[in-house]
N, C-alpha and C. Protein backbone atom coordinates (compact mmCIF):
# COMPACT_ATOMS: atom_id res chain seq x y z
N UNK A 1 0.82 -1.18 0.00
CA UNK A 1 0.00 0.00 0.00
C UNK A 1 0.87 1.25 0.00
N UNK A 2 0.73 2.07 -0.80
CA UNK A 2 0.96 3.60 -1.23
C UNK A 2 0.98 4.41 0.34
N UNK A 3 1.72 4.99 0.90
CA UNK A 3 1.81 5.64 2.28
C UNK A 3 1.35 7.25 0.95
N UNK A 4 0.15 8.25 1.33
CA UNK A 4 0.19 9.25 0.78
C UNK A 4 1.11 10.20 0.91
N UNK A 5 1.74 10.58 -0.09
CA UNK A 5 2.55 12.00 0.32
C UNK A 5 2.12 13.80 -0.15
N UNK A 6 1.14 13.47 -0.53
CA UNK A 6 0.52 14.99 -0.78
C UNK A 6 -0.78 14.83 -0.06
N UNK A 7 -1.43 16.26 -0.26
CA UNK A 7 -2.46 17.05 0.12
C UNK A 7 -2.97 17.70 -1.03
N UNK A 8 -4.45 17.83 -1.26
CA UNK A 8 -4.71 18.49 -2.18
C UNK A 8 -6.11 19.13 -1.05
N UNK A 9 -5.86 20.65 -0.85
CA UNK A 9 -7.13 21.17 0.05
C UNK A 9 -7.33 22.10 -0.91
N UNK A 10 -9.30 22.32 -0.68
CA UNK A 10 -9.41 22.85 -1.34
C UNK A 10 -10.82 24.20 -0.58
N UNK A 11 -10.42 25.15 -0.81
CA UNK A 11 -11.29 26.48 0.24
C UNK A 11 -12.77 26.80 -1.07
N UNK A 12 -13.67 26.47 -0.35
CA UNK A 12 -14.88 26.97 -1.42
C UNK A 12 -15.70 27.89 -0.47
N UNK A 13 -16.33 29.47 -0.38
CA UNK A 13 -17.30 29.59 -0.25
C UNK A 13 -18.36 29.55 -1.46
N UNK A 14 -19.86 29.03 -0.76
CA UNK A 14 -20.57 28.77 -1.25
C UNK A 14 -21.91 29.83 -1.48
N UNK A 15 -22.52 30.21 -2.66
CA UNK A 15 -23.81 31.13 -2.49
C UNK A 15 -24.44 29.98 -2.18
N UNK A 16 -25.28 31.10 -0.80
CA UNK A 16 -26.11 30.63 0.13
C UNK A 16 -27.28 30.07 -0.28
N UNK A 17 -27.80 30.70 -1.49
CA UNK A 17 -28.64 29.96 -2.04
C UNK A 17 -28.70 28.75 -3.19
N UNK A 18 -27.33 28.46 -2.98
CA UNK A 18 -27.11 27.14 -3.73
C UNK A 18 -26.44 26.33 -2.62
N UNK A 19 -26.57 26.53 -1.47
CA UNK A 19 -25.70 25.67 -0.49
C UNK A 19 -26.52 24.05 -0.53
N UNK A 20 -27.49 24.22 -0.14
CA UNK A 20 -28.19 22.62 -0.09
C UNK A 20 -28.00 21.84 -1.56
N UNK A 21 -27.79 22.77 -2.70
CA UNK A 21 -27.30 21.47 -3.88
C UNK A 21 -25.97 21.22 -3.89
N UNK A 22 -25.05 22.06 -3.43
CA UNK A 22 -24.14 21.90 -2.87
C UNK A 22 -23.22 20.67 -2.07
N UNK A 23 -24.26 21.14 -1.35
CA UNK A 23 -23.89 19.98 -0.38
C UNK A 23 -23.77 18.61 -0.51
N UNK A 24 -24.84 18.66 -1.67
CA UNK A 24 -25.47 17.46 -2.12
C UNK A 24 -24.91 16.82 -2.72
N UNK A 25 -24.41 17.89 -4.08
CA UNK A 25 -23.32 17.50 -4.77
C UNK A 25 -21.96 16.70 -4.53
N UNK A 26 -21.78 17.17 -3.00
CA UNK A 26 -20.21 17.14 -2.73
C UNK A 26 -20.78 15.06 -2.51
N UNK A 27 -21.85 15.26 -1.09
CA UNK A 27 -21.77 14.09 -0.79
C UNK A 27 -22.07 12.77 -1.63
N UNK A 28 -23.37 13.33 -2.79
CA UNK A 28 -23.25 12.03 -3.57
C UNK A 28 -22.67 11.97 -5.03
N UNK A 29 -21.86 12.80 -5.07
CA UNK A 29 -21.31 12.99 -6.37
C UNK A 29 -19.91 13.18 -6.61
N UNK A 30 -18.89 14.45 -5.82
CA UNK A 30 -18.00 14.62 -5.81
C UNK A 30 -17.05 14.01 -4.96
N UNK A 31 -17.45 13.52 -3.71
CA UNK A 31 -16.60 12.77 -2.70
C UNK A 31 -16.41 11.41 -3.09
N UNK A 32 -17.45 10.72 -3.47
CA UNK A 32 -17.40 9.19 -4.00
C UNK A 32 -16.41 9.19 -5.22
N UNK A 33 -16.48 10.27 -6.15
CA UNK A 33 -15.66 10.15 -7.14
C UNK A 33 -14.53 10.22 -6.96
N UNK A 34 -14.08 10.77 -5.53
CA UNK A 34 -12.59 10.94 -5.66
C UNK A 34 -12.06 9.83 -4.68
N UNK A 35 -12.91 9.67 -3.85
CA UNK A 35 -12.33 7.99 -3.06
C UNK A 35 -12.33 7.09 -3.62
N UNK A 36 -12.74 7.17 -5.47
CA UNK A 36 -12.78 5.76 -6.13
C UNK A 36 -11.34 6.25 -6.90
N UNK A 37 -10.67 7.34 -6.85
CA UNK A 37 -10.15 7.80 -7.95
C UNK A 37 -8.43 6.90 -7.27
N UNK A 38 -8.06 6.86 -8.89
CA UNK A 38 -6.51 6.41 -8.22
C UNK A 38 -5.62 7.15 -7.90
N UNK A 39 -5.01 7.19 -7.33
CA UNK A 39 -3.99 8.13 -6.04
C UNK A 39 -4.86 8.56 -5.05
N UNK A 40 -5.70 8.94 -4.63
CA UNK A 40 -6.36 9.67 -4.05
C UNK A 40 -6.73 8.52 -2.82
N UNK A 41 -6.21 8.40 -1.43
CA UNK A 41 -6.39 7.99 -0.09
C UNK A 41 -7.54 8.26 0.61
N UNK A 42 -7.93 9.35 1.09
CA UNK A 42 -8.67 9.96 1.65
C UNK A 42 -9.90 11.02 1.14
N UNK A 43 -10.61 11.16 1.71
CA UNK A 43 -11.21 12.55 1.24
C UNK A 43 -12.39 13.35 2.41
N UNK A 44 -12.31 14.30 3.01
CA UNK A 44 -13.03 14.52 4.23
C UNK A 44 -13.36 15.83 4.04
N UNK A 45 -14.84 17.12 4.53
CA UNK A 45 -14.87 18.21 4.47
C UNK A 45 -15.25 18.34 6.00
N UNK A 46 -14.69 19.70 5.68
CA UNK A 46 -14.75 20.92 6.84
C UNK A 46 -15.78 21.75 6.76
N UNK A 47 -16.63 22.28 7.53
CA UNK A 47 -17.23 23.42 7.52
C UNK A 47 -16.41 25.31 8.35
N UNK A 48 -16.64 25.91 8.14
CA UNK A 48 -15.98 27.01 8.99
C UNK A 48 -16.51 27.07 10.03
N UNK A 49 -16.31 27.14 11.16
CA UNK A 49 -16.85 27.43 12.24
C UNK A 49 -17.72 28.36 12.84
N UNK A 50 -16.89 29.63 12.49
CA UNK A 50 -17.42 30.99 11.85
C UNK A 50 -18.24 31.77 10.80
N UNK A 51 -17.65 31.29 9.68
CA UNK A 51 -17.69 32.09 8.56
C UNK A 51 -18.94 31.19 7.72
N UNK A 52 -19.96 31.60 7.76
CA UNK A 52 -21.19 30.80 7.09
C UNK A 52 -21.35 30.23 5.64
N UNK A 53 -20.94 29.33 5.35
CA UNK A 53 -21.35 29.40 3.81
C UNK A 53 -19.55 29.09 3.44
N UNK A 54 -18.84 28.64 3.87
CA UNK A 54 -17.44 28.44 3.57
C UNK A 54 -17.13 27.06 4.07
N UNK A 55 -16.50 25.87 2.85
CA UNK A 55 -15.87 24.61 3.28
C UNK A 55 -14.63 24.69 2.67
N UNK A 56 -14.30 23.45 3.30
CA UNK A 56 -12.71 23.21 3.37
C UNK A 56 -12.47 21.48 3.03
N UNK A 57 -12.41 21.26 2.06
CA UNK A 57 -12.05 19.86 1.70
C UNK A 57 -10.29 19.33 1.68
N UNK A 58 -9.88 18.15 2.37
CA UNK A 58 -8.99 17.81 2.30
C UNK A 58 -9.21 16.20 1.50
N UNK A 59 -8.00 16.06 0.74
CA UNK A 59 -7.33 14.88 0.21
C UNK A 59 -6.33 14.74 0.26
N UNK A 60 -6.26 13.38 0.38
CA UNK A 60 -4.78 12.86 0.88
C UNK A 60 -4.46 12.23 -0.44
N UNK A 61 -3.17 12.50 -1.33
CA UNK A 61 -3.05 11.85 -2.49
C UNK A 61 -1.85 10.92 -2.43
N UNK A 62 -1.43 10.25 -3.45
CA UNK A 62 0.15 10.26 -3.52
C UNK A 62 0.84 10.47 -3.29
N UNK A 63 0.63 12.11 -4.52
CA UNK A 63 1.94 13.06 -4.45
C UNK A 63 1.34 14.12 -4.86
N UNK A 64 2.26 15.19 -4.92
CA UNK A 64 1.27 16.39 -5.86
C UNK A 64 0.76 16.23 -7.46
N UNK A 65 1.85 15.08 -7.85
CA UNK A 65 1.85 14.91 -9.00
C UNK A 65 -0.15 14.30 -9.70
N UNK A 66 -0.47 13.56 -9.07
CA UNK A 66 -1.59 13.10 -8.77
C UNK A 66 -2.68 14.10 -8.80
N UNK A 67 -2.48 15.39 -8.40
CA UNK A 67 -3.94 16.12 -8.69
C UNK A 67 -3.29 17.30 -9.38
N UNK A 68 -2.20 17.29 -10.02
CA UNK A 68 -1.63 18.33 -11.04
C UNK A 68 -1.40 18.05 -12.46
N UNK A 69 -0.76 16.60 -12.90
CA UNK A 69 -0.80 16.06 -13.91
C UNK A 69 -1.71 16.76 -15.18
N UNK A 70 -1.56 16.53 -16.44
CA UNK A 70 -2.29 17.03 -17.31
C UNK A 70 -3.67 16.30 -17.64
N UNK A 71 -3.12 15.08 -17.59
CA UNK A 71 -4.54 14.34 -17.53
C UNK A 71 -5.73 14.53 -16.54
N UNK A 72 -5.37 14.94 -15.30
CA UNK A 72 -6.00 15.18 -14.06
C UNK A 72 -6.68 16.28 -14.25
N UNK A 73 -5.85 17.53 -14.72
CA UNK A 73 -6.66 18.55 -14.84
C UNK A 73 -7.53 19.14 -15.73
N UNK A 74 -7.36 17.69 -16.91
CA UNK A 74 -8.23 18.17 -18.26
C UNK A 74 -9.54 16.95 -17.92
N UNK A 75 -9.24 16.08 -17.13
CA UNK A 75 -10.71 14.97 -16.95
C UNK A 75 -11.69 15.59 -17.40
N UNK A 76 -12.69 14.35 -17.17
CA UNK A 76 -14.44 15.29 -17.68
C UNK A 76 -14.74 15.60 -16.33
N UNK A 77 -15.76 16.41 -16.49
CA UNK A 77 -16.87 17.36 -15.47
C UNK A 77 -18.04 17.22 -15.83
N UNK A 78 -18.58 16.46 -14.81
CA UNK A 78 -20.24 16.05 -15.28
C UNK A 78 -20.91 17.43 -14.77
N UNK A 79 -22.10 17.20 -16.08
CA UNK A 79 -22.93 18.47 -16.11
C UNK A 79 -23.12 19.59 -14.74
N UNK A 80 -23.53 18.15 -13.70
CA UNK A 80 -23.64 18.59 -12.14
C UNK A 80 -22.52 19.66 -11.76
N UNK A 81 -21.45 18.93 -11.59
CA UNK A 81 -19.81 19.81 -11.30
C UNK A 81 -19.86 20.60 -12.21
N UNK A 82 -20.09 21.29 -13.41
CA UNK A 82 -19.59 22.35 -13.96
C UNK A 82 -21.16 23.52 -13.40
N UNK A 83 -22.27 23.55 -13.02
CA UNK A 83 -23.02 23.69 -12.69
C UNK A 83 -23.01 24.36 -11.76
N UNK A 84 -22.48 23.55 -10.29
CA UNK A 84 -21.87 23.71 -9.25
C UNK A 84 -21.23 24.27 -8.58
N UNK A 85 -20.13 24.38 -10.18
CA UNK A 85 -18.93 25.65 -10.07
C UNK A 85 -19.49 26.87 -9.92
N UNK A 86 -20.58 27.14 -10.53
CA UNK A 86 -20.97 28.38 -10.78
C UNK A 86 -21.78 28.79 -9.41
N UNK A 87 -22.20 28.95 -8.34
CA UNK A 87 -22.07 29.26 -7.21
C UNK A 87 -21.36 29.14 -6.36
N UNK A 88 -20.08 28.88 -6.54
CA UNK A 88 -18.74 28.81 -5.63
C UNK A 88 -18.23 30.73 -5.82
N UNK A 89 -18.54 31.61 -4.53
CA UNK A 89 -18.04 32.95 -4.74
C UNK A 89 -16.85 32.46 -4.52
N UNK A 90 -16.00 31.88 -3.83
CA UNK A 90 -14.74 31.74 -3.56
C UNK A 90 -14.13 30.67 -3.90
N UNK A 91 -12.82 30.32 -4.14
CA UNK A 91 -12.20 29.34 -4.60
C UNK A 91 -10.68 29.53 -4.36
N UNK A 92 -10.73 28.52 -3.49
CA UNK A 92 -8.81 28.41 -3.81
C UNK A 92 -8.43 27.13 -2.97
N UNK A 93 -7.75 26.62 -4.58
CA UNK A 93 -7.23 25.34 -4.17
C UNK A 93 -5.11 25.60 -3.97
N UNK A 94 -4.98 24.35 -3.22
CA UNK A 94 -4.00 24.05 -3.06
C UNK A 94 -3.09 22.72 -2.80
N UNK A 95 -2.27 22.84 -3.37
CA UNK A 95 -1.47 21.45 -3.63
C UNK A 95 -0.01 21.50 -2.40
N UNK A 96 0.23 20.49 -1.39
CA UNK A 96 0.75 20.17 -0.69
C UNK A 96 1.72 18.89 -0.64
N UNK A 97 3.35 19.26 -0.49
CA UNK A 97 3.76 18.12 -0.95
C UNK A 97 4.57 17.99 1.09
N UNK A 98 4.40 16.50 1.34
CA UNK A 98 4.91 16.07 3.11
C UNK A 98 6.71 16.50 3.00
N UNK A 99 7.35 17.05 3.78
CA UNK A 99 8.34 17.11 4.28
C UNK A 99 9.04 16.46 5.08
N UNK A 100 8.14 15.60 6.20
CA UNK A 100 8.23 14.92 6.92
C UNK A 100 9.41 14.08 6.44
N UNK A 101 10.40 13.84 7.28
CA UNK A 101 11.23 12.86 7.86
C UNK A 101 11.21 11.42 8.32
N UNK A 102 11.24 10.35 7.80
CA UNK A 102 11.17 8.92 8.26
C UNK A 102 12.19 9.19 10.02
């Protein structure tokens, strides 16, 4: 088994009035897809504590290489996800590679 060595998090706020398809999206659509996906270990969201209408998704990948690749970033986007996109006011992803020391 693959020990992961990246992170791929990703910061979305959401319009409020698309939050419940949202949500929906993530749980039966976007999360399953990426825990089936290869490299990809993990996959878990955050809500803000504070800040209403703002998540925080983490994945645990490989490597960075795994959610940067060209193939990765040209995949398809079902109708839903490109849809989806379009009530995200905020966005920012980020790619994380471990430093950590054996």
């Amino acid at each position: 088994m693959t020990v992961p060595k990246g992170l791929l998090l990703v910061d979305i706020e959401v319009d409020p009035e698309r939050e419940d398809e949202f949500n929906r999206w993530y749980d039966e659509e976007h999360l399953p897809e990426k825990r089936a996906a290869a490299g990809f270990h993990s996959a878990r969201r955050f809500k803000h504590h504070s800040d209403p209408h703002r998540y925080l998704a983490v994945y645990e990948v490989d490597d960075a290489d795994t959610v940067t690749n060209s193939s990765y970033m040209t995949s398809y986007q079902s109708p839903w996800s490109l849809s989806i996109q379009e009530a995200w006011k905020q966005f920012n992803r980020s790619v994380w590679e471990e430093v950590t020391k054996p």
